[in-house]
PDB file of N, CA and C in Angstrom:
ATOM      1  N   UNK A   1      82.082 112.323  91.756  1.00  0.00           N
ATOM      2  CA  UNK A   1      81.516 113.345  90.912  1.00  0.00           C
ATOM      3  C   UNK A   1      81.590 114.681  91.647  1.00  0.00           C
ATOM      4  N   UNK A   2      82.344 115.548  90.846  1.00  0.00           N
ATOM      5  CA  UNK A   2      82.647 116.860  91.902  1.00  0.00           C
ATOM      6  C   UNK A   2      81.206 117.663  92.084  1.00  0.00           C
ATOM      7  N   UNK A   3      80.690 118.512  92.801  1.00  0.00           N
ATOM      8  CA  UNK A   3      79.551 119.219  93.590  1.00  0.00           C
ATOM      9  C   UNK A   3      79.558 120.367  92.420  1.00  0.00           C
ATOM     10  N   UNK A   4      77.973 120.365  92.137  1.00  0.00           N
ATOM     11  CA  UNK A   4      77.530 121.411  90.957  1.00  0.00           C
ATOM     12  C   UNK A   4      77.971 122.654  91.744  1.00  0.00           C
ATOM     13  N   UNK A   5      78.573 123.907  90.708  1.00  0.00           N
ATOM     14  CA  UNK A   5      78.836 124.897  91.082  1.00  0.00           C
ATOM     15  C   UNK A   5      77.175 125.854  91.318  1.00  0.00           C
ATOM     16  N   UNK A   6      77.013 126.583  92.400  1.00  0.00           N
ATOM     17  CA  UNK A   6      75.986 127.697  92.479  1.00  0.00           C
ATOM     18  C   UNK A   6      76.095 128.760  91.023  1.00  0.00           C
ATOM     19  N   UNK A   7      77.065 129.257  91.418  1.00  0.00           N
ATOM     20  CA  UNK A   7      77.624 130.781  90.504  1.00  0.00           C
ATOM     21  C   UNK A   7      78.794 130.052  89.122  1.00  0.00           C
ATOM     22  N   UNK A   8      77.922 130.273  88.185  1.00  0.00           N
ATOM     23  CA  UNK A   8      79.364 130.358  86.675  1.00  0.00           C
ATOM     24  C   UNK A   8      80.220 130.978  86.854  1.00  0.00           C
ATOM     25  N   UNK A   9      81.392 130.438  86.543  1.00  0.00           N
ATOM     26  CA  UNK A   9      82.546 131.217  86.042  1.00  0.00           C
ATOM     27  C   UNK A   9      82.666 132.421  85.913  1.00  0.00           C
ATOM     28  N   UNK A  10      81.926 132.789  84.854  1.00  0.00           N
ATOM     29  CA  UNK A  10      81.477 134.388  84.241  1.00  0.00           C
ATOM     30  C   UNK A  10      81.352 135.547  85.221  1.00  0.00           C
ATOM     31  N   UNK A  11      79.799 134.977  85.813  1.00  0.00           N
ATOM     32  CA  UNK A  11      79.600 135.631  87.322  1.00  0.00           C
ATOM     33  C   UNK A  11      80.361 136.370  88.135  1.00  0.00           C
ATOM     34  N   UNK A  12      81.324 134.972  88.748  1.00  0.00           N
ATOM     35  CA  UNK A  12      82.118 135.101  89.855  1.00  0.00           C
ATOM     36  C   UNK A  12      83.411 136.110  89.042  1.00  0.00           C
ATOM     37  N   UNK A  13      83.718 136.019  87.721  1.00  0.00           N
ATOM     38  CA  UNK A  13      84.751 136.956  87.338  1.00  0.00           C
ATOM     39  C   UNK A  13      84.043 138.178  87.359  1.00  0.00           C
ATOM     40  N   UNK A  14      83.333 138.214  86.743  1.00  0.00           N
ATOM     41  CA  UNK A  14      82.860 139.980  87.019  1.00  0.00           C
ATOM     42  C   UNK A  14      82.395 140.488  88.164  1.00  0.00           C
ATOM     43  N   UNK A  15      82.015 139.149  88.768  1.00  0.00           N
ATOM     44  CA  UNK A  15      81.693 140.154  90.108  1.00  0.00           C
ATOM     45  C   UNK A  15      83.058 140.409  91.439  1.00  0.00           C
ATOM     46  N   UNK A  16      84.140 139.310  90.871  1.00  0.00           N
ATOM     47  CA  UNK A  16      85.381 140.335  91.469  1.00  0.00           C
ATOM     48  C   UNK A  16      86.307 141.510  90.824  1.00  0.00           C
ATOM     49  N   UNK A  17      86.123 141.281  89.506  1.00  0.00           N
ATOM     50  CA  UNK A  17      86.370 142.255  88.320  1.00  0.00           C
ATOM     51  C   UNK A  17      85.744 144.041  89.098  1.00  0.00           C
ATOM     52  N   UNK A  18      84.091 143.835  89.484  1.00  0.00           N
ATOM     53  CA  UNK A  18      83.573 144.881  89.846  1.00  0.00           C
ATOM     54  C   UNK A  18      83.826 145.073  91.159  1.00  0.00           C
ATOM     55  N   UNK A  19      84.133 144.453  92.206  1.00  0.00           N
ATOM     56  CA  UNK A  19      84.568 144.823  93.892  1.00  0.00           C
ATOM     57  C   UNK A  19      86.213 145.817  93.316  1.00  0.00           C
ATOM     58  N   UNK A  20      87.145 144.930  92.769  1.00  0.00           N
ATOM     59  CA  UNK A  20      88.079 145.419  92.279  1.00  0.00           C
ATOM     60  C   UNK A  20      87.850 146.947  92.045  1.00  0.00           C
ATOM     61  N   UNK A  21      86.651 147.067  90.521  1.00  0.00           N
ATOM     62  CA  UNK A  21      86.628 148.802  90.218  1.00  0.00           C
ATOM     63  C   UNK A  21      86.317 149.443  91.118  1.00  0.00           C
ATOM     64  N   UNK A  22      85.462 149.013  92.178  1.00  0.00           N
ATOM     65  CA  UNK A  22      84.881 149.862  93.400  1.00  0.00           C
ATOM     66  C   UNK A  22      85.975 150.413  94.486  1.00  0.00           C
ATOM     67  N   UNK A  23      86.614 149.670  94.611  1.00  0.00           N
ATOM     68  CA  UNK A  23      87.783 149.793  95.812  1.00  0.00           C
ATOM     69  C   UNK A  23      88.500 150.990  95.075  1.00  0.00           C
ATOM     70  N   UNK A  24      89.165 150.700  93.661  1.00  0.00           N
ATOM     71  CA  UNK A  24      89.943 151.272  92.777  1.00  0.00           C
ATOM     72  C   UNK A  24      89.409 153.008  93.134  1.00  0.00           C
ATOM     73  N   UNK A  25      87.705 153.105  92.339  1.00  0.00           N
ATOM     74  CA  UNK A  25      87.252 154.289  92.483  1.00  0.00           C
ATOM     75  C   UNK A  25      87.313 155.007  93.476  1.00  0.00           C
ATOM     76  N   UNK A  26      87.076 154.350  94.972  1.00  0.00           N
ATOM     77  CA  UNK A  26      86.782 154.695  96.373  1.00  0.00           C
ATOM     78  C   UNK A  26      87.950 153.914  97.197  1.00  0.00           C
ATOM     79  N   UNK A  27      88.780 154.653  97.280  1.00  0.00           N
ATOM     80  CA  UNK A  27      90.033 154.236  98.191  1.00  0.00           C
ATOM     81  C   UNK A  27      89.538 153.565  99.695  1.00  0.00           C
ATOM     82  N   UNK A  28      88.766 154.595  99.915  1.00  0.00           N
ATOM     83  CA  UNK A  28      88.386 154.290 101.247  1.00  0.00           C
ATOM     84  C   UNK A  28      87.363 153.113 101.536  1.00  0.00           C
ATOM     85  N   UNK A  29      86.499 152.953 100.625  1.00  0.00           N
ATOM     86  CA  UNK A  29      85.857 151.861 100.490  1.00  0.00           C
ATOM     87  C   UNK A  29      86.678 150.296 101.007  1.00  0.00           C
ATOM     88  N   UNK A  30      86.320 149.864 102.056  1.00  0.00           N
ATOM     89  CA  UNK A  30      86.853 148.575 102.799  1.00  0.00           C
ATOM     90  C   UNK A  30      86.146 147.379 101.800  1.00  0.00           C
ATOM     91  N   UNK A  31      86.901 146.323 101.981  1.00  0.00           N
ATOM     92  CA  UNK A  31      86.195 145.023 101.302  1.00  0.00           C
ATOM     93  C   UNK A  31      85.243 144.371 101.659  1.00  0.00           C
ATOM     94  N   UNK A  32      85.062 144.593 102.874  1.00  0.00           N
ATOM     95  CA  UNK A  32      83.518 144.239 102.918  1.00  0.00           C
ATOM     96  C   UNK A  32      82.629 145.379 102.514  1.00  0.00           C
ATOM     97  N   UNK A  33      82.930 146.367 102.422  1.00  0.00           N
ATOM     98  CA  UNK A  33      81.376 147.371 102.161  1.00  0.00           C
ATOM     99  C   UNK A  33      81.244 147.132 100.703  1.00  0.00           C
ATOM    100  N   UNK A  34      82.539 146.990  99.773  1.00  0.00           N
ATOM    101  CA  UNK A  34      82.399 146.546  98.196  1.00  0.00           C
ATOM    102  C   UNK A  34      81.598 145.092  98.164  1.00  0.00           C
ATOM    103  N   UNK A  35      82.106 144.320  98.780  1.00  0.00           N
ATOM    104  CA  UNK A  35      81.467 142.936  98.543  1.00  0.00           C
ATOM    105  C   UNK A  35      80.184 143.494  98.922  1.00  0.00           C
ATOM    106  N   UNK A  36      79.125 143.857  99.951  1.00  0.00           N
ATOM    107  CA  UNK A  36      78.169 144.211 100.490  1.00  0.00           C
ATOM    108  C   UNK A  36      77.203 144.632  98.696  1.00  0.00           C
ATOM    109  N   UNK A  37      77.676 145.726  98.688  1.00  0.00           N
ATOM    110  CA  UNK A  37      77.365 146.285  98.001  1.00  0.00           C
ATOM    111  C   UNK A  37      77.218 145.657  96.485  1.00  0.00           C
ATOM    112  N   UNK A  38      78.444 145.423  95.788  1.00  0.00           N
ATOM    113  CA  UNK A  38      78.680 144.257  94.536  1.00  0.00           C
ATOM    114  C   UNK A  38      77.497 142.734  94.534  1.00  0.00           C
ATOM    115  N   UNK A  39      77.426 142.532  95.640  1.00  0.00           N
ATOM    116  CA  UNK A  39      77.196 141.111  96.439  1.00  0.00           C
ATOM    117  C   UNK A  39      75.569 141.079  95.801  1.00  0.00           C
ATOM    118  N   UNK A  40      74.913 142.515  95.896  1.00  0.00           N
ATOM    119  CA  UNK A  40      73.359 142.946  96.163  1.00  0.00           C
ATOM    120  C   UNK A  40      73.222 142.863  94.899  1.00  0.00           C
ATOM    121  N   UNK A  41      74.026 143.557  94.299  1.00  0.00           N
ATOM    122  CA  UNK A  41      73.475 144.064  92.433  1.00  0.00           C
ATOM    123  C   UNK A  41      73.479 142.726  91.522  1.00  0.00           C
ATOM    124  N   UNK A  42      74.801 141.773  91.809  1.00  0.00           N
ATOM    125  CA  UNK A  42      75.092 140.658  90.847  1.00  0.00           C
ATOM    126  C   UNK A  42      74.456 140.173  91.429  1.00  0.00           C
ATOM    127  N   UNK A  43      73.830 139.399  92.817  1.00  0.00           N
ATOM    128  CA  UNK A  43      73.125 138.299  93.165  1.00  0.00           C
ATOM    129  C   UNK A  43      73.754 137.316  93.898  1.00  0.00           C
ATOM    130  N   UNK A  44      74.815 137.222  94.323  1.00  0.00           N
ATOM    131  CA  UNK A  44      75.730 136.771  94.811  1.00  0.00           C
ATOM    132  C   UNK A  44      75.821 136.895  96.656  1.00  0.00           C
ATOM    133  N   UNK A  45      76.133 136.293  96.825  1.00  0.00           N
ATOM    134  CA  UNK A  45      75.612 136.324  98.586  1.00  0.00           C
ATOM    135  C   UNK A  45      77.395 136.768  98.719  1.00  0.00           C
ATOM    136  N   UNK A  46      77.268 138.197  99.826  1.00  0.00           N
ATOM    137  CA  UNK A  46      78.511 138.835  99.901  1.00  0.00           C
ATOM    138  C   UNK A  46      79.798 137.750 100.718  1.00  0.00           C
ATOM    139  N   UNK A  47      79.213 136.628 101.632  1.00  0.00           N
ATOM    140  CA  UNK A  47      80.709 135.901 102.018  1.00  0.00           C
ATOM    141  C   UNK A  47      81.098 134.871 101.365  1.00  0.00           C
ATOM    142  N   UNK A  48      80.258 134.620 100.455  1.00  0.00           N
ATOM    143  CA  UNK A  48      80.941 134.090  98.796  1.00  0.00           C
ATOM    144  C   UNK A  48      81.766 135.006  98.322  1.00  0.00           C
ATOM    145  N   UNK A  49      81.154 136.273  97.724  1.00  0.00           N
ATOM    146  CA  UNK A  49      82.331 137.182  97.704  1.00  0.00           C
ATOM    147  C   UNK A  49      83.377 137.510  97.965  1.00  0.00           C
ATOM    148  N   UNK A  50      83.265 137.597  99.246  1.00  0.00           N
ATOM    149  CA  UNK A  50      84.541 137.975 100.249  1.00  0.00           C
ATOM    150  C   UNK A  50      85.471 137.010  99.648  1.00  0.00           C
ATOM    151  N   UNK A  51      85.162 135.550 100.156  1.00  0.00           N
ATOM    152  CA  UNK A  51      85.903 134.593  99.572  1.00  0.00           C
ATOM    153  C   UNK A  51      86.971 134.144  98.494  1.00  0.00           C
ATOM    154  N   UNK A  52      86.107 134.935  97.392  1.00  0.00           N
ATOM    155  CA  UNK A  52      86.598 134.646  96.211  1.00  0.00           C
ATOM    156  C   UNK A  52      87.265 135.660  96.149  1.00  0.00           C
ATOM    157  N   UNK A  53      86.779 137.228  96.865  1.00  0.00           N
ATOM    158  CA  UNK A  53      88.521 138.397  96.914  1.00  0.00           C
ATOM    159  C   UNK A  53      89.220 137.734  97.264  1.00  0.00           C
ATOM    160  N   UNK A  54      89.200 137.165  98.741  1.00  0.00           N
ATOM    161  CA  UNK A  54      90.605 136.788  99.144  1.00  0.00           C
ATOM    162  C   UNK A  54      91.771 135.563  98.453  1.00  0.00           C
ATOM    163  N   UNK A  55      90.795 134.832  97.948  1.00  0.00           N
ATOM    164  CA  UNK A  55      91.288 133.621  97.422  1.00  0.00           C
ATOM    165  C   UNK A  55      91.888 134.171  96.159  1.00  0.00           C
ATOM    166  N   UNK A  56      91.466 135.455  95.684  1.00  0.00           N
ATOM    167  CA  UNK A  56      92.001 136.141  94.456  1.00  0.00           C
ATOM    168  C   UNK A  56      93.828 136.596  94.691  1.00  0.00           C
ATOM    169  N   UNK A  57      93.271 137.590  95.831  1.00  0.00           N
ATOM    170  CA  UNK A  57      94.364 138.003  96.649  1.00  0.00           C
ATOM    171  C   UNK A  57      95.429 137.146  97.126  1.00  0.00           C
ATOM    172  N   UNK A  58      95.402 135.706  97.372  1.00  0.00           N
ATOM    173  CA  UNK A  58      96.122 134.937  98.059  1.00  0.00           C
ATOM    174  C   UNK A  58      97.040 134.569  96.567  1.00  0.00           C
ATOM    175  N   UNK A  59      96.248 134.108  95.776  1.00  0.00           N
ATOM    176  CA  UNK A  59      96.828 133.506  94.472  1.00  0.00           C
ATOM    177  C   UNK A  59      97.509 134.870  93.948  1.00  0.00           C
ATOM    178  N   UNK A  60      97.343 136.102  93.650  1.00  0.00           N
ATOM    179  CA  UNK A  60      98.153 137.118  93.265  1.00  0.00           C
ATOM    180  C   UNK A  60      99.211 137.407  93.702  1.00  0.00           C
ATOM    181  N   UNK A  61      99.538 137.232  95.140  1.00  0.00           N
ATOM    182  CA  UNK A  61     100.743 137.287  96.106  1.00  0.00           C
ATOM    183  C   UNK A  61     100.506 138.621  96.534  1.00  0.00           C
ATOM    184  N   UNK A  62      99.350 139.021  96.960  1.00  0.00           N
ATOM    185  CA  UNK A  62      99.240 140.128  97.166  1.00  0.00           C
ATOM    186  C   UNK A  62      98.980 140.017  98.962  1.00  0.00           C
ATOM    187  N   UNK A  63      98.342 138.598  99.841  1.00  0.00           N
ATOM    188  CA  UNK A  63      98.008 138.641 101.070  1.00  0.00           C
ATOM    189  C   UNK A  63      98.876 136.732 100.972  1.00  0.00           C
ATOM    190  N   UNK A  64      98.977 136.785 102.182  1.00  0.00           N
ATOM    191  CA  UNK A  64      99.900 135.815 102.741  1.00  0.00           C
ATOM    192  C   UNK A  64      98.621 134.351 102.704  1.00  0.00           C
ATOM    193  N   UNK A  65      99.105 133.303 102.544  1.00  0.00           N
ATOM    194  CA  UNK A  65      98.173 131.846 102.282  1.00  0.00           C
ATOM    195  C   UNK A  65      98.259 131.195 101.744  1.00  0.00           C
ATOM    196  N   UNK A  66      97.687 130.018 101.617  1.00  0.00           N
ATOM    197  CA  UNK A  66      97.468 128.726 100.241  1.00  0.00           C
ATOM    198  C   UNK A  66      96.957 128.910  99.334  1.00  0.00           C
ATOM    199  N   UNK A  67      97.758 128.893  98.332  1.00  0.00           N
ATOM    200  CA  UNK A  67      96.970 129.624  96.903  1.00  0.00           C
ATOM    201  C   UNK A  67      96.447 128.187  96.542  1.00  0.00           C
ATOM    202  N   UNK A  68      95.368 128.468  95.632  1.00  0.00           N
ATOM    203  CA  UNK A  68      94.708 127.091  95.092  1.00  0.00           C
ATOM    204  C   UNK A  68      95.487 126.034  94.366  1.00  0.00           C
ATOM    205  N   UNK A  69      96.754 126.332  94.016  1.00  0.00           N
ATOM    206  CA  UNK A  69      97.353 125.298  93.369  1.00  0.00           C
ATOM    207  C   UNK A  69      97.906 124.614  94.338  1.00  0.00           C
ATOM    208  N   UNK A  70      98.816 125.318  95.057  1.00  0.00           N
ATOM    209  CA  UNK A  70      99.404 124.344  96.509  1.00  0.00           C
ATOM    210  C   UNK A  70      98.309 124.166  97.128  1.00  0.00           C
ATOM    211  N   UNK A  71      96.875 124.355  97.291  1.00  0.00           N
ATOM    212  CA  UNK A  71      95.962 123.157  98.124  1.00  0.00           C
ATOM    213  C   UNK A  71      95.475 122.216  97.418  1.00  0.00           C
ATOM    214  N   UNK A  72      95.330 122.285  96.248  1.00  0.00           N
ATOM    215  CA  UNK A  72      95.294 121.391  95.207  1.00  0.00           C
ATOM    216  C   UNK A  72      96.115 119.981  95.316  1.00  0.00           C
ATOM    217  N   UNK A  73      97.226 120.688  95.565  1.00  0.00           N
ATOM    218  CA  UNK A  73      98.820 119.363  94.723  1.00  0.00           C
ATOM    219  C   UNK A  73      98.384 118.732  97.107  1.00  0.00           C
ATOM    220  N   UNK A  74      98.351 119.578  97.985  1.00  0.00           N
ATOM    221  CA  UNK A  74      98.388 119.182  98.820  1.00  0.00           C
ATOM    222  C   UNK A  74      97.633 118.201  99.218  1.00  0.00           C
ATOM    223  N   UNK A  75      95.988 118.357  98.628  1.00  0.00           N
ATOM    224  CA  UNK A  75      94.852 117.655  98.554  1.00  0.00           C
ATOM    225  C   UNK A  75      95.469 115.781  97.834  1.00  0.00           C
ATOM    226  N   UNK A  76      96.229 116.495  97.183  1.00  0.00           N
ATOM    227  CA  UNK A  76      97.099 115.325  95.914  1.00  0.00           C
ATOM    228  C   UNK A  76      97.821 114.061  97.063  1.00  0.00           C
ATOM    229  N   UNK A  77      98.372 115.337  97.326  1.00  0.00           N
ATOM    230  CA  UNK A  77      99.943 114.568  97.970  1.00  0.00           C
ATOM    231  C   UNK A  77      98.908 113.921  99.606  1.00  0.00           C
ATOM    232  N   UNK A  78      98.139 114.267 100.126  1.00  0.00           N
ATOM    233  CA  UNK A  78      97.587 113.623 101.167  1.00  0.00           C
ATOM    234  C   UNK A  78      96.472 112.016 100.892  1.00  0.00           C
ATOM    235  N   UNK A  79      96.106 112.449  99.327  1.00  0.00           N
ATOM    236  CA  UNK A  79      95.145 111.216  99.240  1.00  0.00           C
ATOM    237  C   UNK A  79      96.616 110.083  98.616  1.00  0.00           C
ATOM    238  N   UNK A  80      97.730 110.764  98.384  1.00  0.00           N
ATOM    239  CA  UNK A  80      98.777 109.586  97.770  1.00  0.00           C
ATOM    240  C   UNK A  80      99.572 108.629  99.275  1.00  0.00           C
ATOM    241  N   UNK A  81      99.595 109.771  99.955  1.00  0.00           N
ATOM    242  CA  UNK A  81      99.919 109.675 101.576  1.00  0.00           C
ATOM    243  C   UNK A  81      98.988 108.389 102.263  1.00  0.00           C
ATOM    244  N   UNK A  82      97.777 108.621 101.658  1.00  0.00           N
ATOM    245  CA  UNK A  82      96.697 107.523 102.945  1.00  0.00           C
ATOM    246  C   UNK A  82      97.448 105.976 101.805  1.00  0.00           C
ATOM    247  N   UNK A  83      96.946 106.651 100.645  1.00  0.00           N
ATOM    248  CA  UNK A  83      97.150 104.954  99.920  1.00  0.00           C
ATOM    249  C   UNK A  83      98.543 104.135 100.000  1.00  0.00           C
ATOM    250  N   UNK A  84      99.856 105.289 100.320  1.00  0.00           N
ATOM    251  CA  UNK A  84     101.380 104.669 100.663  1.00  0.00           C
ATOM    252  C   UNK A  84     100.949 103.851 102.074  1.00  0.00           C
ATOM    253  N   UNK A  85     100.408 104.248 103.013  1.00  0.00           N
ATOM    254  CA  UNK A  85     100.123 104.043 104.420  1.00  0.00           C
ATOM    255  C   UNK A  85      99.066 102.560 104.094  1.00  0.00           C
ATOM    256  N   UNK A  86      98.470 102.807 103.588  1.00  0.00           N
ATOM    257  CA  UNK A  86      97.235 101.660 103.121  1.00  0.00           C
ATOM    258  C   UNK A  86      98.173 100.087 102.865  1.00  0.00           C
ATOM    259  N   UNK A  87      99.442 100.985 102.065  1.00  0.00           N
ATOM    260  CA  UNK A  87      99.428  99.535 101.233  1.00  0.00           C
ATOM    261  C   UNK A  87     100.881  99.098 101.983  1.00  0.00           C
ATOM    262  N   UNK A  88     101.499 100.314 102.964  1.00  0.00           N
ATOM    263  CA  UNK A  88     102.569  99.695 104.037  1.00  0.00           C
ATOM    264  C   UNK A  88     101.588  98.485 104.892  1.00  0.00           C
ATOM    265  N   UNK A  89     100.620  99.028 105.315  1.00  0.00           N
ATOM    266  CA  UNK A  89      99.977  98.366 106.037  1.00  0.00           C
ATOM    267  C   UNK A  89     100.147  96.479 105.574  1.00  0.00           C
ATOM    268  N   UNK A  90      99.469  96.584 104.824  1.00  0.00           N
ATOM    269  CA  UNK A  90      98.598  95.449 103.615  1.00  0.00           C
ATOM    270  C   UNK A  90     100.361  94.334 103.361  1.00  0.00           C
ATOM    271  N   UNK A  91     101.134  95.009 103.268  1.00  0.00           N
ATOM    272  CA  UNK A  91     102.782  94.200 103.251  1.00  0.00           C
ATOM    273  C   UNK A  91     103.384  94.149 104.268  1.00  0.00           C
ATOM    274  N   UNK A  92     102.452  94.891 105.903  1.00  0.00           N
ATOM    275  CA  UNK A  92     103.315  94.694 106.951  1.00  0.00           C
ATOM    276  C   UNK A  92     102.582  93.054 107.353  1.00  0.00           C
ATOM    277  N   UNK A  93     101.019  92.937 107.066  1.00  0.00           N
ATOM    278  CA  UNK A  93     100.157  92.145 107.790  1.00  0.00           C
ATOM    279  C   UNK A  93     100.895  90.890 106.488  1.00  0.00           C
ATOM    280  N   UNK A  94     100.814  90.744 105.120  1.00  0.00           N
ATOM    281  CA  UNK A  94     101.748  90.004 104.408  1.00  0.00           C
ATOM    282  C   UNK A  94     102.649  89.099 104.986  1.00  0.00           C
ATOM    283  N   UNK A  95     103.479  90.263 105.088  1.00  0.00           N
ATOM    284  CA  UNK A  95     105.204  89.578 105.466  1.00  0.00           C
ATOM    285  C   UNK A  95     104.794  88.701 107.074  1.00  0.00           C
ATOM    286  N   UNK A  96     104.181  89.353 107.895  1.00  0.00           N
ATOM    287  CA  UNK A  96     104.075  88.540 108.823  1.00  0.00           C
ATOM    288  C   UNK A  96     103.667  87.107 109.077  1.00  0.00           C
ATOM    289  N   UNK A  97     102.574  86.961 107.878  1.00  0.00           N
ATOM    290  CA  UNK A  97     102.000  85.805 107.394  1.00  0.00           C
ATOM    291  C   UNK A  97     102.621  84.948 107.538  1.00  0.00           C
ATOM    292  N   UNK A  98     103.714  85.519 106.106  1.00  0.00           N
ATOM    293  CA  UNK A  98     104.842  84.742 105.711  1.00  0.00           C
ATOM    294  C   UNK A  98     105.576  84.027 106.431  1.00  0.00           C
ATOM    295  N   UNK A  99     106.124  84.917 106.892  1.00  0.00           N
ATOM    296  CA  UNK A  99     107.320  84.789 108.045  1.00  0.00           C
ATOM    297  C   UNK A  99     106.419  83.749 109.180  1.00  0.00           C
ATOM    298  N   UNK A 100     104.936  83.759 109.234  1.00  0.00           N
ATOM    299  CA  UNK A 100     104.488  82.226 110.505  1.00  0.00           C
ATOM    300  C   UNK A 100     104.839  81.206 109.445  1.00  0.00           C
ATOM    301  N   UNK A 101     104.707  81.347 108.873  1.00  0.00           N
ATOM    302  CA  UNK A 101     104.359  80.222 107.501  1.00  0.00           C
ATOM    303  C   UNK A 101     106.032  79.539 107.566  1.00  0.00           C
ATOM    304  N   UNK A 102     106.850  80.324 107.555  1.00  0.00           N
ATOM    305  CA  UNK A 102     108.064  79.453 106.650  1.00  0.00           C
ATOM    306  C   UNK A 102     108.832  79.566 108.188  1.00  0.00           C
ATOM    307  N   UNK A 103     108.271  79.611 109.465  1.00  0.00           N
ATOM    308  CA  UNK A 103     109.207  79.069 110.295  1.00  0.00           C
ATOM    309  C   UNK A 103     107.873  78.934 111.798  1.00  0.00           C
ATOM    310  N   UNK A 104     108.034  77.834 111.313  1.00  0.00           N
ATOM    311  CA  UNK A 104     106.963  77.662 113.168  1.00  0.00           C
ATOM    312  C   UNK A 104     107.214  77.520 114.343  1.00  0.00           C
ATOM    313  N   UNK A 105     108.490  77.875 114.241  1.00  0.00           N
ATOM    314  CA  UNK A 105     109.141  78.268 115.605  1.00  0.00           C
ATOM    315  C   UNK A 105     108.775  79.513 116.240  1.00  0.00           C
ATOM    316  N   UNK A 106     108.341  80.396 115.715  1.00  0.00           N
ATOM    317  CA  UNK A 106     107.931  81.558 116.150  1.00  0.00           C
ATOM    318  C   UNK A 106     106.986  81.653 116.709  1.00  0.00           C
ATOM    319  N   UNK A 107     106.573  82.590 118.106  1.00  0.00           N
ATOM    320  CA  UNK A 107     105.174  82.450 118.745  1.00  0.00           C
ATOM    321  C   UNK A 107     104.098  83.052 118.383  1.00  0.00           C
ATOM    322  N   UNK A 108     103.962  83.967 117.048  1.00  0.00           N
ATOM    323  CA  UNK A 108     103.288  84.588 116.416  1.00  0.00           C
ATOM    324  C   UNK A 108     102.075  83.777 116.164  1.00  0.00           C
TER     325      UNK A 108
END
């Protein structure tokens, strides 16, 4: 059962929607002083914030990283990884069985 979210959907869009207008308005404005600031008014604790800029940023192709879909399919491809490994296992201990079984010549 996946972990209840803190912040809705909604929230978290407007409150990068609004770091966004802030930066936009105030060039000089750095991303943390927007998150700081954004972070206070919506309710939102600012390195949640931060977070969700960057993770914005990563998925836009705007900063270098794992966008959520490739950690996603990766998350994928590693739990398919343990169960290939699981079940090499499970036909290595098998065959060996076997193989005492249909020749007892072996010192196994």
């Amino acid at each position: 059962m996946p972990a209840l979210r803190k912040y809705p959907p909604e929230l978290r869009e407007r409150a990068m929607r609004l770091v966004a207008e802030a930066r936009k308005e105030d060039s000089e404005l750095s991303l943390n002083a927007a998150v700081i600031r954004i972070g206070q008014r919506v309710g939102v604790n600012p390195d949640t914030l931060r977070g969700w800029c960057k993770q914005a940023a990563i998925d836009a192709g705007e900063r270098p990283g794992t966008t959520t879909c490739d950690a996603i399919r990766i998350k994928q491809l590693e739990a398919e990884n343990r169960e290939l490994k699981r079940a090499n296992e499970i036909l290595l201990a098998a065959s060996s069985f076997f193989a005492r079984e249909l020749d007892r010549r072996l010192p196994w």
